[in-house]
N, C-alpha and C. Protein backbone atom coordinates (compact mmCIF):
# COMPACT_ATOMS: atom_id res chain seq x y z
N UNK A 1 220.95 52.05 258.68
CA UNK A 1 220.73 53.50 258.67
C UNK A 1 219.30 53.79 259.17
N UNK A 2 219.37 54.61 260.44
CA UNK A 2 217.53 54.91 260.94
C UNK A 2 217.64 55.36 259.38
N UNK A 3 215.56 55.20 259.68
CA UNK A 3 214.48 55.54 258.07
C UNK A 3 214.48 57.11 258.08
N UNK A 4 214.63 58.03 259.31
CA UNK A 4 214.48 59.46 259.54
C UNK A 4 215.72 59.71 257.99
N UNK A 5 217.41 59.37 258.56
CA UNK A 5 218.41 59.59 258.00
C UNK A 5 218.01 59.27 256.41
N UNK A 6 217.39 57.68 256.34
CA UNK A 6 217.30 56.99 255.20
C UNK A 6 216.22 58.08 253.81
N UNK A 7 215.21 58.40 254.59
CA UNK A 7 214.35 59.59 254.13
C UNK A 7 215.01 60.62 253.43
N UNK A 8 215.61 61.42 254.78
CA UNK A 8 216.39 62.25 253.78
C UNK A 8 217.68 62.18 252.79
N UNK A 9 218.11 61.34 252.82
CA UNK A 9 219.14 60.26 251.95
C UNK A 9 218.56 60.52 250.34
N UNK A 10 217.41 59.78 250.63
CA UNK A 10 216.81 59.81 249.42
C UNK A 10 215.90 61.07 248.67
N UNK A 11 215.67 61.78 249.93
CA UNK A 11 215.35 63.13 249.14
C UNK A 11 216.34 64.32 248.48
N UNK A 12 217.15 64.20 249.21
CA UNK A 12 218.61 65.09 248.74
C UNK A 12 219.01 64.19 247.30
N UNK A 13 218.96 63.28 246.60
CA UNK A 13 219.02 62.18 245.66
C UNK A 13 218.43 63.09 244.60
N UNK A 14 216.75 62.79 244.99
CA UNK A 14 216.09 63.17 243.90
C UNK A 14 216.13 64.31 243.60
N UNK A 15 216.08 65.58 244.83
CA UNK A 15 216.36 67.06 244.05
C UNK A 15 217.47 67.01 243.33
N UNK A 16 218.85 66.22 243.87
CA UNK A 16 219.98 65.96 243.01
C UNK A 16 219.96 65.72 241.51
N UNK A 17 218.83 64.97 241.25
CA UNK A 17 218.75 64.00 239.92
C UNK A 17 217.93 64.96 238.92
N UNK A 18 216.82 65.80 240.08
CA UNK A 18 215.72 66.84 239.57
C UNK A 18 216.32 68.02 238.55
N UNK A 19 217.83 68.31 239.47
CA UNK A 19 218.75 69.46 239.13
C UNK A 19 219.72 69.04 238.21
N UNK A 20 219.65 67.34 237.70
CA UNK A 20 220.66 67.38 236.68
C UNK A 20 219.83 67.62 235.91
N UNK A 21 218.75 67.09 235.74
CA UNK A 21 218.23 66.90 234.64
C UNK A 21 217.75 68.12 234.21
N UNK A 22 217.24 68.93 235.03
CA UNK A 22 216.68 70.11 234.81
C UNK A 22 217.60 71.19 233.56
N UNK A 23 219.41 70.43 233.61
CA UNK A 23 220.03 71.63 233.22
C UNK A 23 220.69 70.58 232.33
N UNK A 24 219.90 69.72 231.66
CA UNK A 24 220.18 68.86 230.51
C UNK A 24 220.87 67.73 230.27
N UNK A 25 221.37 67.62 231.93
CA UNK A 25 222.75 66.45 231.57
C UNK A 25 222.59 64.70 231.21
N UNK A 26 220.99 65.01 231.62
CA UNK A 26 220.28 63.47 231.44
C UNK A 26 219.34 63.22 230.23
N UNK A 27 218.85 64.82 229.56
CA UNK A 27 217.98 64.44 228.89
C UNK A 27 218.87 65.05 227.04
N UNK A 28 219.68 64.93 227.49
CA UNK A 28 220.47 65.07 225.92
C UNK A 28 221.15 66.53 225.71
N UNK A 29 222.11 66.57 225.02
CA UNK A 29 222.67 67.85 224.82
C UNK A 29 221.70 69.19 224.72
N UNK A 30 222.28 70.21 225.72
CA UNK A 30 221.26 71.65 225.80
C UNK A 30 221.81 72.29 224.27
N UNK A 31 222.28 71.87 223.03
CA UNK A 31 221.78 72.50 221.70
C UNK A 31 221.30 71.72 221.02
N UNK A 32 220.15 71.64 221.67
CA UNK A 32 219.08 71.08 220.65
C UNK A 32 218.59 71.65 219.45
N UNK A 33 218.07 71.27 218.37
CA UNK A 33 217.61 71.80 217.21
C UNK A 33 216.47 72.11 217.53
N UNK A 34 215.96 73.64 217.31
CA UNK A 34 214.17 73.79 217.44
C UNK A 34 213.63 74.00 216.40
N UNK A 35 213.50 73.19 215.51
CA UNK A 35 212.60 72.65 214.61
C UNK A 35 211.44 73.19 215.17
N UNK A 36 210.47 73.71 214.20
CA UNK A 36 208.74 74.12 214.81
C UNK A 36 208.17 73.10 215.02
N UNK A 37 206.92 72.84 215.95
CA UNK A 37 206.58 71.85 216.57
C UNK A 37 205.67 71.43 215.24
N UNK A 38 206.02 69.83 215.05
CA UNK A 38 205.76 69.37 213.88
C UNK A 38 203.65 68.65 214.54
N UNK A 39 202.79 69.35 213.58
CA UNK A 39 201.74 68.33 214.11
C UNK A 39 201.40 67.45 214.74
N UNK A 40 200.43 66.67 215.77
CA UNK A 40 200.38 65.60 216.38
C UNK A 40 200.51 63.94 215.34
N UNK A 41 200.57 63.17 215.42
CA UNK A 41 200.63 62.06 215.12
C UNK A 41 198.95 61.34 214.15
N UNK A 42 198.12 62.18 215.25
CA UNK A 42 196.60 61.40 214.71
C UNK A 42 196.27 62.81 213.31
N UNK A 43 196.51 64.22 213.86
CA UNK A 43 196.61 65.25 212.91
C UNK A 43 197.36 64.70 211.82
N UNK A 44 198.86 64.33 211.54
CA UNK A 44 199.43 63.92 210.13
C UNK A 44 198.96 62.65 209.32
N UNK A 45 198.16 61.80 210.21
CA UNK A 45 197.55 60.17 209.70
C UNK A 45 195.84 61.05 209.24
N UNK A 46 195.65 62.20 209.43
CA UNK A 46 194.24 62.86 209.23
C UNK A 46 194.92 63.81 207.34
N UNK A 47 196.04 63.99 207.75
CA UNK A 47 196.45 64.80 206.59
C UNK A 47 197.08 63.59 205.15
N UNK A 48 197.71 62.89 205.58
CA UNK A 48 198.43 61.96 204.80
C UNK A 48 197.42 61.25 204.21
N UNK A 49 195.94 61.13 204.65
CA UNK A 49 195.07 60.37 203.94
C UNK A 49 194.10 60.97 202.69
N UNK A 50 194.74 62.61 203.24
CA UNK A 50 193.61 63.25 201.99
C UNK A 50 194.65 63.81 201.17
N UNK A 51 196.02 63.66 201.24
CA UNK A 51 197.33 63.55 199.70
C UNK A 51 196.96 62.93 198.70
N UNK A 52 197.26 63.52 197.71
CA UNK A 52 197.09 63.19 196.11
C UNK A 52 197.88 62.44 196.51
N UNK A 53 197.46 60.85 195.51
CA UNK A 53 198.84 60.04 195.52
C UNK A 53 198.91 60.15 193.74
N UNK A 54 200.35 60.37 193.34
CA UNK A 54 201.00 60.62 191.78
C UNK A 54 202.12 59.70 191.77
N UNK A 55 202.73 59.52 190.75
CA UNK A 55 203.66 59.45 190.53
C UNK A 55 204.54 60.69 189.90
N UNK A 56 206.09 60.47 190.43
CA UNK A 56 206.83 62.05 190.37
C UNK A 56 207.20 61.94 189.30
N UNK A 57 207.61 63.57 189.29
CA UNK A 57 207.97 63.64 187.84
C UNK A 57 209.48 64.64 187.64
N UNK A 58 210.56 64.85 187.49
CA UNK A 58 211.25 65.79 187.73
C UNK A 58 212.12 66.63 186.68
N UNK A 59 211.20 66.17 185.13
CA UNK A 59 211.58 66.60 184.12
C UNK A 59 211.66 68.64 184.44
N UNK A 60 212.58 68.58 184.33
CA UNK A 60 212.65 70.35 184.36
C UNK A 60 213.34 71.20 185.73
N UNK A 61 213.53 70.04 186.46
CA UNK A 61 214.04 70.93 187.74
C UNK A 61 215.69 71.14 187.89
N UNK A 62 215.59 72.69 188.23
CA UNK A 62 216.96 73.16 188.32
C UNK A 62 216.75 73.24 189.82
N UNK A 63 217.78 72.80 191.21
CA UNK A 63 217.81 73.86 192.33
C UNK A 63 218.00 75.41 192.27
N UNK A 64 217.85 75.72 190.91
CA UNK A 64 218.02 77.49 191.17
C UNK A 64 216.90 77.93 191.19
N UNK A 65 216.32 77.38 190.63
CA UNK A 65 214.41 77.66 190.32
C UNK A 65 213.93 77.95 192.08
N UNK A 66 214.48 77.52 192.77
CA UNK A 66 213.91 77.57 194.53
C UNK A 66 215.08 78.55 195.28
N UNK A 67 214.53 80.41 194.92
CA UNK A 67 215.68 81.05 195.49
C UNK A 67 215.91 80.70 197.01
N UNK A 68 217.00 80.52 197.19
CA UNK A 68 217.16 80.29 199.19
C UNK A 68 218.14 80.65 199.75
N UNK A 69 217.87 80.58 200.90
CA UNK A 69 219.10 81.55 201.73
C UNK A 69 218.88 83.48 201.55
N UNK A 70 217.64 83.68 201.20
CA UNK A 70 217.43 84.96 201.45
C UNK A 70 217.84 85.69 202.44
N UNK A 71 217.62 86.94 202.41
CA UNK A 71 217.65 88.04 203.62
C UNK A 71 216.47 87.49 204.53
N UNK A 72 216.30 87.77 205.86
CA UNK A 72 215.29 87.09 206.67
C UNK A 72 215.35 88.71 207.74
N UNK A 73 216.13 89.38 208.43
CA UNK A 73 216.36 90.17 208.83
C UNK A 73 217.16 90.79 208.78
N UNK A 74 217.98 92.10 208.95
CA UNK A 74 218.77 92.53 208.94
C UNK A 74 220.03 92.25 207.84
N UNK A 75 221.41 91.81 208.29
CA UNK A 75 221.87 90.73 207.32
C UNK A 75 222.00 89.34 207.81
N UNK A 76 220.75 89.49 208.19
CA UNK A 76 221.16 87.55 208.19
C UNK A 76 220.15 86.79 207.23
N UNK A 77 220.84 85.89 206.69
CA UNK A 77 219.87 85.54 205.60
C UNK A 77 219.32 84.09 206.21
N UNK A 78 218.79 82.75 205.36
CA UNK A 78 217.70 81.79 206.14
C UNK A 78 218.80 80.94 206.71
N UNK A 79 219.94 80.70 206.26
CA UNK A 79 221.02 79.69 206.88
C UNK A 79 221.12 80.21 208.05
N UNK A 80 221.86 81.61 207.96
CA UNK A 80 222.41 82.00 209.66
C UNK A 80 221.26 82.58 210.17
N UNK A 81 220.11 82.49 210.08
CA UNK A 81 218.76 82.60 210.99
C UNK A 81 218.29 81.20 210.97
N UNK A 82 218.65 79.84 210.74
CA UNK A 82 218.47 78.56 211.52
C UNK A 82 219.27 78.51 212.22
N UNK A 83 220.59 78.57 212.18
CA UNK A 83 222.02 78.41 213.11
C UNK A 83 221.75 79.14 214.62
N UNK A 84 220.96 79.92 214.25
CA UNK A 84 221.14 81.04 215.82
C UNK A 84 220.38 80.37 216.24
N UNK A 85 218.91 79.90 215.64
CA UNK A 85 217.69 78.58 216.14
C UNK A 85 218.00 77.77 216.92
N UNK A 86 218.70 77.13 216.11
CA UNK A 86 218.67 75.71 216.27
C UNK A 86 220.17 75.35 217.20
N UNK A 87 220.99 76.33 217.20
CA UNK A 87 222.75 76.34 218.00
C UNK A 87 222.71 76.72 219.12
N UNK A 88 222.95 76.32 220.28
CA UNK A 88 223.38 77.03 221.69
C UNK A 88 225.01 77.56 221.48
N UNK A 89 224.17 78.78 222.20
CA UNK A 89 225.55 79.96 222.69
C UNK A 89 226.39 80.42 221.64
N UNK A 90 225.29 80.64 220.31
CA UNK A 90 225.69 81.21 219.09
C UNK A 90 226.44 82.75 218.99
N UNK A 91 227.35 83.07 218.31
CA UNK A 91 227.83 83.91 218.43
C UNK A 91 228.12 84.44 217.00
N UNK A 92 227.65 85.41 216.43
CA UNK A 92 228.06 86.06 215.28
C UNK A 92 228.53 87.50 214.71
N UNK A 93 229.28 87.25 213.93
CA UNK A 93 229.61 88.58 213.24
C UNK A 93 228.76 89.84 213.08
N UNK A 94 229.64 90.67 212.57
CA UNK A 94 228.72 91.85 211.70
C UNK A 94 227.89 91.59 210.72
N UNK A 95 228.33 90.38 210.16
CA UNK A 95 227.61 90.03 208.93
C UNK A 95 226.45 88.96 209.24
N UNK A 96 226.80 88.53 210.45
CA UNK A 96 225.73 87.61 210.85
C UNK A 96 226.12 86.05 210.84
N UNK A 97 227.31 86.20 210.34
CA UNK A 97 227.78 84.75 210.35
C UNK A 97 228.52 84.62 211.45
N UNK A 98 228.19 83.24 212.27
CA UNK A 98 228.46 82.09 213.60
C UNK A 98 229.84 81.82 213.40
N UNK A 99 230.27 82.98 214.37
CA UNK A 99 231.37 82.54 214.61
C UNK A 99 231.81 81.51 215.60
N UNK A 100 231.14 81.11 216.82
CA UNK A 100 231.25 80.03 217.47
C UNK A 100 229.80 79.69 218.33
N UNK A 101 229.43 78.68 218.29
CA UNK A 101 228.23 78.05 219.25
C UNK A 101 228.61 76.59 218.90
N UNK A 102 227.18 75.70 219.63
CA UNK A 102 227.15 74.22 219.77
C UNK A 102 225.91 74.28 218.84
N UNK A 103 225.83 72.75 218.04
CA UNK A 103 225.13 72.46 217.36
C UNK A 103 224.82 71.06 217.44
N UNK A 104 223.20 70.36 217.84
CA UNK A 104 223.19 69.07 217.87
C UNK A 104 222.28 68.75 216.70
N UNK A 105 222.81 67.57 216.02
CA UNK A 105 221.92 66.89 215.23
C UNK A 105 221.25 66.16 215.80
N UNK A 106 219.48 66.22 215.47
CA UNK A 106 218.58 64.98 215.87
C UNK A 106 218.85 64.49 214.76
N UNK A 107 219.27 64.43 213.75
CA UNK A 107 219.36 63.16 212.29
C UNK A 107 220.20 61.55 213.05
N UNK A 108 221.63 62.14 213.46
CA UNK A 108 222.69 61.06 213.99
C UNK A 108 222.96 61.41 215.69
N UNK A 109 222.52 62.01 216.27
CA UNK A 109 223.10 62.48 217.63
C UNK A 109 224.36 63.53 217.88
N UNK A 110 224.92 63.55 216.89
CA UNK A 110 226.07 64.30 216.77
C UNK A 110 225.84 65.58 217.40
N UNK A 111 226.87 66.02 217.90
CA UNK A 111 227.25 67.55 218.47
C UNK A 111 228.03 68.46 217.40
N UNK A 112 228.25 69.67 217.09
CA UNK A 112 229.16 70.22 216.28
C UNK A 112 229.67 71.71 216.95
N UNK A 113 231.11 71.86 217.21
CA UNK A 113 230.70 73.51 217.20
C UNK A 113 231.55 74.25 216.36
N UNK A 114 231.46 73.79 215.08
CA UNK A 114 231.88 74.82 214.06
C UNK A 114 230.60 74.66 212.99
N UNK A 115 230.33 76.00 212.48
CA UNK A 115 229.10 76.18 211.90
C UNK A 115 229.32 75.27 210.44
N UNK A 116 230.71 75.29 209.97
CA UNK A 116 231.06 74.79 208.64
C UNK A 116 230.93 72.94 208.70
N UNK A 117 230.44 72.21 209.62
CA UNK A 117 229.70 71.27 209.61
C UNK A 117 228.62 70.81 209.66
N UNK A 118 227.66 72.00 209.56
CA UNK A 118 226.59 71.92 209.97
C UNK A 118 225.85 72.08 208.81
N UNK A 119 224.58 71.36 207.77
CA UNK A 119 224.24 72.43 207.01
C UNK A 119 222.56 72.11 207.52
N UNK A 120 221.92 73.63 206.79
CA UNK A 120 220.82 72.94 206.64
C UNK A 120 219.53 72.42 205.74
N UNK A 121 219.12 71.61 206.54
CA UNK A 121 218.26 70.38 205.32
C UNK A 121 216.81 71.18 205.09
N UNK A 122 216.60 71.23 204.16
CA UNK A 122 214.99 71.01 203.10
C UNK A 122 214.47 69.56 204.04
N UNK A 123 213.55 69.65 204.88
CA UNK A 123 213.05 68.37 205.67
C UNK A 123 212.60 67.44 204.32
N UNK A 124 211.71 68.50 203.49
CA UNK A 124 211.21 67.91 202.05
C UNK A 124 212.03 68.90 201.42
N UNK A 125 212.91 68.19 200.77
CA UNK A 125 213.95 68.43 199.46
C UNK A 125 213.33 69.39 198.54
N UNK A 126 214.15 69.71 198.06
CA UNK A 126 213.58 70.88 196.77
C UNK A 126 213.18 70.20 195.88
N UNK A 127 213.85 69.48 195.63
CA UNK A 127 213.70 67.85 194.37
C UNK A 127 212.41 67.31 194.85
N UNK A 128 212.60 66.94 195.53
CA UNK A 128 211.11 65.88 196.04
C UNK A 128 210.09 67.08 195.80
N UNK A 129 210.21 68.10 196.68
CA UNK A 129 208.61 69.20 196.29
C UNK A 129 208.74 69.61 194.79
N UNK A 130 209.52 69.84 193.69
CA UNK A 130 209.21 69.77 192.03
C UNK A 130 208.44 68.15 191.74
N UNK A 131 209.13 67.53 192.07
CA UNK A 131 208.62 65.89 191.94
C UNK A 131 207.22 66.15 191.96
N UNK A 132 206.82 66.56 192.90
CA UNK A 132 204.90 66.30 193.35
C UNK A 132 204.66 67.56 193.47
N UNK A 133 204.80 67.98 192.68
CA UNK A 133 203.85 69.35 192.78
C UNK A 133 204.71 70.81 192.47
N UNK A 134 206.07 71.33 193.01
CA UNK A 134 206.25 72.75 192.84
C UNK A 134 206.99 72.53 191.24
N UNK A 135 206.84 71.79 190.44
CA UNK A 135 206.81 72.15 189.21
C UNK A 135 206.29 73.30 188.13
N UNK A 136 205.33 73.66 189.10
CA UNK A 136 204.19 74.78 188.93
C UNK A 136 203.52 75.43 189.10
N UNK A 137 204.74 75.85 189.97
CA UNK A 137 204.70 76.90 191.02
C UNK A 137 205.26 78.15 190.64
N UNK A 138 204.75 79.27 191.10
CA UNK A 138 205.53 80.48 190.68
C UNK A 138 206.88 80.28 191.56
N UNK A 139 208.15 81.37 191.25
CA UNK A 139 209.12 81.29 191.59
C UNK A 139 208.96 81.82 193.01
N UNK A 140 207.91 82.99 193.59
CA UNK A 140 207.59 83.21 194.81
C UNK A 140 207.60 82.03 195.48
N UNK A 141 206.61 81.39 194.91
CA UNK A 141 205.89 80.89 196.27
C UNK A 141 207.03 79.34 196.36
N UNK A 142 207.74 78.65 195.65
CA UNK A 142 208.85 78.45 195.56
C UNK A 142 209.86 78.92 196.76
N UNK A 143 210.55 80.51 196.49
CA UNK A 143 211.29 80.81 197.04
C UNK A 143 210.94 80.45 198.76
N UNK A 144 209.41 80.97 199.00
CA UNK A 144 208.78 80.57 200.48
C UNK A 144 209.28 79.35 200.67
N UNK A 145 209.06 78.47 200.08
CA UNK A 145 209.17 77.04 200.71
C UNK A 145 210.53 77.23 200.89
N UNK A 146 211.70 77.06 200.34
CA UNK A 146 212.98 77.23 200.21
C UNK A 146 213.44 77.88 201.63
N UNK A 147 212.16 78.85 201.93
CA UNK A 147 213.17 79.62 203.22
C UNK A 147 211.31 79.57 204.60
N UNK A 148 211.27 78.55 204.91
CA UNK A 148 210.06 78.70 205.48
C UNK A 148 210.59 78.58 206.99
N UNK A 149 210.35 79.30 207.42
CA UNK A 149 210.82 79.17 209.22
C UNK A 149 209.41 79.11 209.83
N UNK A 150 208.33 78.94 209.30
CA UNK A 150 207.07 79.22 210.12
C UNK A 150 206.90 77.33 210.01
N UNK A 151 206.83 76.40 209.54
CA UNK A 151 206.18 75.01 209.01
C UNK A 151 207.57 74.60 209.43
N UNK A 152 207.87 73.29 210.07
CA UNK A 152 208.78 72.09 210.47
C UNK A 152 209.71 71.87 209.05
N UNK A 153 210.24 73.07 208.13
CA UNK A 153 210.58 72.74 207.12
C UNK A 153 212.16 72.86 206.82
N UNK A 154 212.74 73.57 207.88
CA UNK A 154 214.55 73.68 207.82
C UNK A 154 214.73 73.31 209.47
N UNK A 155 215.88 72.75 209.38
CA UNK A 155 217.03 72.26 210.31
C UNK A 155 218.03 72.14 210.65
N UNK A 156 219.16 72.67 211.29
CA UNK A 156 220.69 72.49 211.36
C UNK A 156 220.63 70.72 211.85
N UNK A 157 221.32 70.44 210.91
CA UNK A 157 221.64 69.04 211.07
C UNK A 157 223.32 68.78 210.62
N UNK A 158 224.01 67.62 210.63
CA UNK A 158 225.43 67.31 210.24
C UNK A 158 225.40 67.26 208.54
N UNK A 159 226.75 67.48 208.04
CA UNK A 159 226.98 68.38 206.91
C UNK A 159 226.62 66.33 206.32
N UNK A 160 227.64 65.54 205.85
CA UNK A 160 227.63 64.61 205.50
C UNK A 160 226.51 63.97 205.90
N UNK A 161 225.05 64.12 206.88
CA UNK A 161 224.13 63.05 206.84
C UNK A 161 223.05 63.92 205.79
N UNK A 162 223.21 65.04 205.60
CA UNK A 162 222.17 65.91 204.78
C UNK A 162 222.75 65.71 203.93
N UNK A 163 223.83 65.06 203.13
CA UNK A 163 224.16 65.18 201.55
C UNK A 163 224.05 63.44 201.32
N UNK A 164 223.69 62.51 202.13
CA UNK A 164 223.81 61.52 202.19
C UNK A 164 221.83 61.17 202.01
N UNK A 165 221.72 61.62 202.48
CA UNK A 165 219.55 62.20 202.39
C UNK A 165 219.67 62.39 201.14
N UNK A 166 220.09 63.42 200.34
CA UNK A 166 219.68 63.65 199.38
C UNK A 166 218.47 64.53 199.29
N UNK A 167 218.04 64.00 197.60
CA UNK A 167 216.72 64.22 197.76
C UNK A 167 215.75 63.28 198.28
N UNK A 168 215.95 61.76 198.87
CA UNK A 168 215.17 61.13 199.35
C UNK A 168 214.23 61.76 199.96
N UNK A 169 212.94 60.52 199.90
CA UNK A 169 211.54 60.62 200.63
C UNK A 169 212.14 59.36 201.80
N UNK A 170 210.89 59.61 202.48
CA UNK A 170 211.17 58.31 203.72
C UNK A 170 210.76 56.55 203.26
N UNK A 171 210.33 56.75 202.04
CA UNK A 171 210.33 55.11 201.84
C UNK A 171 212.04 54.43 201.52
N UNK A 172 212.90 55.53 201.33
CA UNK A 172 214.00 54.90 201.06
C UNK A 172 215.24 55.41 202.26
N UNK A 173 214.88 56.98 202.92
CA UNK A 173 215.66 57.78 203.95
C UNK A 173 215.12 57.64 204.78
N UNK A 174 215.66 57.81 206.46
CA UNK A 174 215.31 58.25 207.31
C UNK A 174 216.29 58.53 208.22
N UNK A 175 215.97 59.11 209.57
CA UNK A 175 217.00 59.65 210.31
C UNK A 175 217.74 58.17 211.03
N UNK A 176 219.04 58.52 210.91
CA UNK A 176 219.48 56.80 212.12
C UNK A 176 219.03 56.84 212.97
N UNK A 177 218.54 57.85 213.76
CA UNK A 177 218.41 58.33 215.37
C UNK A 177 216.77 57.60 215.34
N UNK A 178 216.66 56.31 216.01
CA UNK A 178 215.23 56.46 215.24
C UNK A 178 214.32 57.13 216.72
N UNK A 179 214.24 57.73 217.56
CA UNK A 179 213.51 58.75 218.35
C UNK A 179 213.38 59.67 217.63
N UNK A 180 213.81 59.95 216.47
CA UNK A 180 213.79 61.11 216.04
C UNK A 180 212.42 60.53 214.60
N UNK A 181 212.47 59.73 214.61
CA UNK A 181 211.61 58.94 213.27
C UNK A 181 210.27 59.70 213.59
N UNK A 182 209.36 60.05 214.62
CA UNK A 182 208.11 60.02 214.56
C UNK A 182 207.94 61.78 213.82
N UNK A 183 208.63 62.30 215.26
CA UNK A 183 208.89 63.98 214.39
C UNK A 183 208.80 63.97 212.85
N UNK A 184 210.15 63.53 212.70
CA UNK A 184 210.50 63.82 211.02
C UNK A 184 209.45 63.46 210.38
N UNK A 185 208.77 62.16 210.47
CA UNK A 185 207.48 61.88 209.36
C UNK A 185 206.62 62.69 210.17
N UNK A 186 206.06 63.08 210.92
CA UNK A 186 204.90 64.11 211.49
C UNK A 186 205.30 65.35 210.54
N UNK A 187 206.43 65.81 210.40
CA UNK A 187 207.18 67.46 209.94
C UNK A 187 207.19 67.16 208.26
N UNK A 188 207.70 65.76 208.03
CA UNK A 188 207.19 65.78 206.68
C UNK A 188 206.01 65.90 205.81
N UNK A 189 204.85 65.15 206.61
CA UNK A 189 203.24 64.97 206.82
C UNK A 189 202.71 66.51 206.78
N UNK A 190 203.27 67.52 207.47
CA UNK A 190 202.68 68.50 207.58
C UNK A 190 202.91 69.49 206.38
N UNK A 191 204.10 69.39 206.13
CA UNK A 191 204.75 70.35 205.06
C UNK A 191 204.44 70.14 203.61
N UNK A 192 203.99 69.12 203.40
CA UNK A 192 203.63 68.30 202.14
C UNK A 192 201.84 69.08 202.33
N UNK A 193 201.35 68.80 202.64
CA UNK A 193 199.97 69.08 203.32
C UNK A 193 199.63 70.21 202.85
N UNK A 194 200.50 71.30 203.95
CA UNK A 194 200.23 72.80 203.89
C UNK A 194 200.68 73.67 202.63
N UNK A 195 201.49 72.14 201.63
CA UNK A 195 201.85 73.16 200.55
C UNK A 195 200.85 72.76 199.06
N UNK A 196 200.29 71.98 199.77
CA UNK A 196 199.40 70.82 198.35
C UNK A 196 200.38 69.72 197.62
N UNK A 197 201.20 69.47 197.82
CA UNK A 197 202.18 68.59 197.35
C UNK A 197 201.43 67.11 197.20
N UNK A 198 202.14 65.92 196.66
CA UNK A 198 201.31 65.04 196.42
C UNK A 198 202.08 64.06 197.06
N UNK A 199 202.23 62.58 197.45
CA UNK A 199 203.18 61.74 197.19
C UNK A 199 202.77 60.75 196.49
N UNK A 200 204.27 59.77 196.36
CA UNK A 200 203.77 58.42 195.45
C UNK A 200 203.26 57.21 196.45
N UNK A 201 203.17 56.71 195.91
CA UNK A 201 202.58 54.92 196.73
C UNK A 201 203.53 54.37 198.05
N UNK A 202 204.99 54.70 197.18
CA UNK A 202 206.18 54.08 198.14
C UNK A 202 206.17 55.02 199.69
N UNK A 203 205.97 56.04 199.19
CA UNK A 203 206.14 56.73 200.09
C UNK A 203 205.23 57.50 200.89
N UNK A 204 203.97 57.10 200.50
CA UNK A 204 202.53 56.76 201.00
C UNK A 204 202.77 56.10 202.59
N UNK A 205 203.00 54.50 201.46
CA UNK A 205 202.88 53.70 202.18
C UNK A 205 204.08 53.62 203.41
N UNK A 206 205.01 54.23 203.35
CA UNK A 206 206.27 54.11 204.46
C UNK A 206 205.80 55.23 205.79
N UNK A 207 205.75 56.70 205.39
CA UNK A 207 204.74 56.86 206.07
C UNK A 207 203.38 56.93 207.24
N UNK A 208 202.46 55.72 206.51
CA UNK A 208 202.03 55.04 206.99
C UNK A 208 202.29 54.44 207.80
N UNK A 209 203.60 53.81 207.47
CA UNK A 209 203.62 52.91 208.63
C UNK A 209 204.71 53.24 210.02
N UNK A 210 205.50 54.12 209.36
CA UNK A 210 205.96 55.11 210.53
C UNK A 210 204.85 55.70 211.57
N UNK A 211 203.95 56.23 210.98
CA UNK A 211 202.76 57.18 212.08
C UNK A 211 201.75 56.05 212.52
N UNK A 212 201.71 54.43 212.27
CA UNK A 212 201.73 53.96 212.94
C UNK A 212 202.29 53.41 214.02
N UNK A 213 203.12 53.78 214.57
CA UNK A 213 204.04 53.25 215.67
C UNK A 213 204.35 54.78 216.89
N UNK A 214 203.81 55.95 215.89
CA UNK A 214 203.80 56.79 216.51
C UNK A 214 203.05 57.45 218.00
């Protein structure tokens, strides 16, 4: 093949490859979760070092104590104001509830497009934040955390990997997806941080060694 032909061969290629990618087909499903951009890596290893380290405690915690799923606008309350977030080509009711879009989990890779598989996760559990700290907390500032859309702190993720989390911390959970590992401990790092929360040793130290590799 003359190099003239061969040239443009290969340039018609790359705008080709430029234009898949551009419209998602290479770089992962276009419903991605938009999670708020979780801190840098050297920022959460700057925050994680000035955490109280405790041991938890969880004598007293009800999940009702953390009101959630509030009103957020109109009628949509904090569930179906992550879903519209975090879902491509969401579509909802009068009431505000998704009647059809796409939904991807960064936890497992999974795709979903019925909203009733989808739920979403406390990045830091309600359990885990009484554990270290919202034990003694007013019920406000409680309810905030519960419904925080401003801090890396809710996510549409798959129904069975969020009940399978639990209340785990990352010395014992983490996402399978592990591209997704640096985020999640950066989003955990931050949220713990910005709320005064404390952690324990185990989960100090796991942590640690996640945002090392980061």
């Amino acid at each position: 093949m003359p190099k003239f032909y061969a040239r443009r061969r290969l340039g018609f290629l790359a705008a080709f490859t430029g234009l898949i990618a551009s419209a998602g087909l290479l770089n992962g499903p276009a419903a991605s979760a938009a999670l708020p951009t979780p801190v840098s890596a050297a920022t959460a290893r700057s925050y994680l070092a000035s955490l109280t380290v405790a041991t938890e405690n969880r004598t007293g915690y009800d999940r009702d104590l953390f009101p959630h799923w509030i009103t957020q606008s109109g009628s949509c309350n904090t569930r179906e104001t992550v879903l519209k977030r975090d879902g491509s080509g969401v579509v909802t009711d009068s009431s505000c509830a998704a009647t059809s879009g796409s939904w991807y989990s960064p936890y497992d890779g999974a795709t979903w497009s019925a909203s009733g598989d989808v739920d979403i996760d406390h990045l830091v559990p309600l359990a885990e934040a009484w554990d270290s700290g919202a034990g003694s907390w007013s019920t406000s500032r409680r309810q905030s955390f519960a419904n925080d859309l401003t801090r890396p702190q809710l996510l549409a993720v798959t129904d069975n990997v969020n009940q399978s989390k639990g209340d785990q911390d990352p010395a014992t959970w983490m996402p399978s997806r592990s591209a997704y590992h640096c985020t999640y401990v950066r989003a955990w790092v931050q949220v713990k941080y910005y709320y005064g929360l404390s952690v324990d040793s185990a989960e100090k130290s796991a942590l640690q060694s996640r945002l090392a590799n980061c």
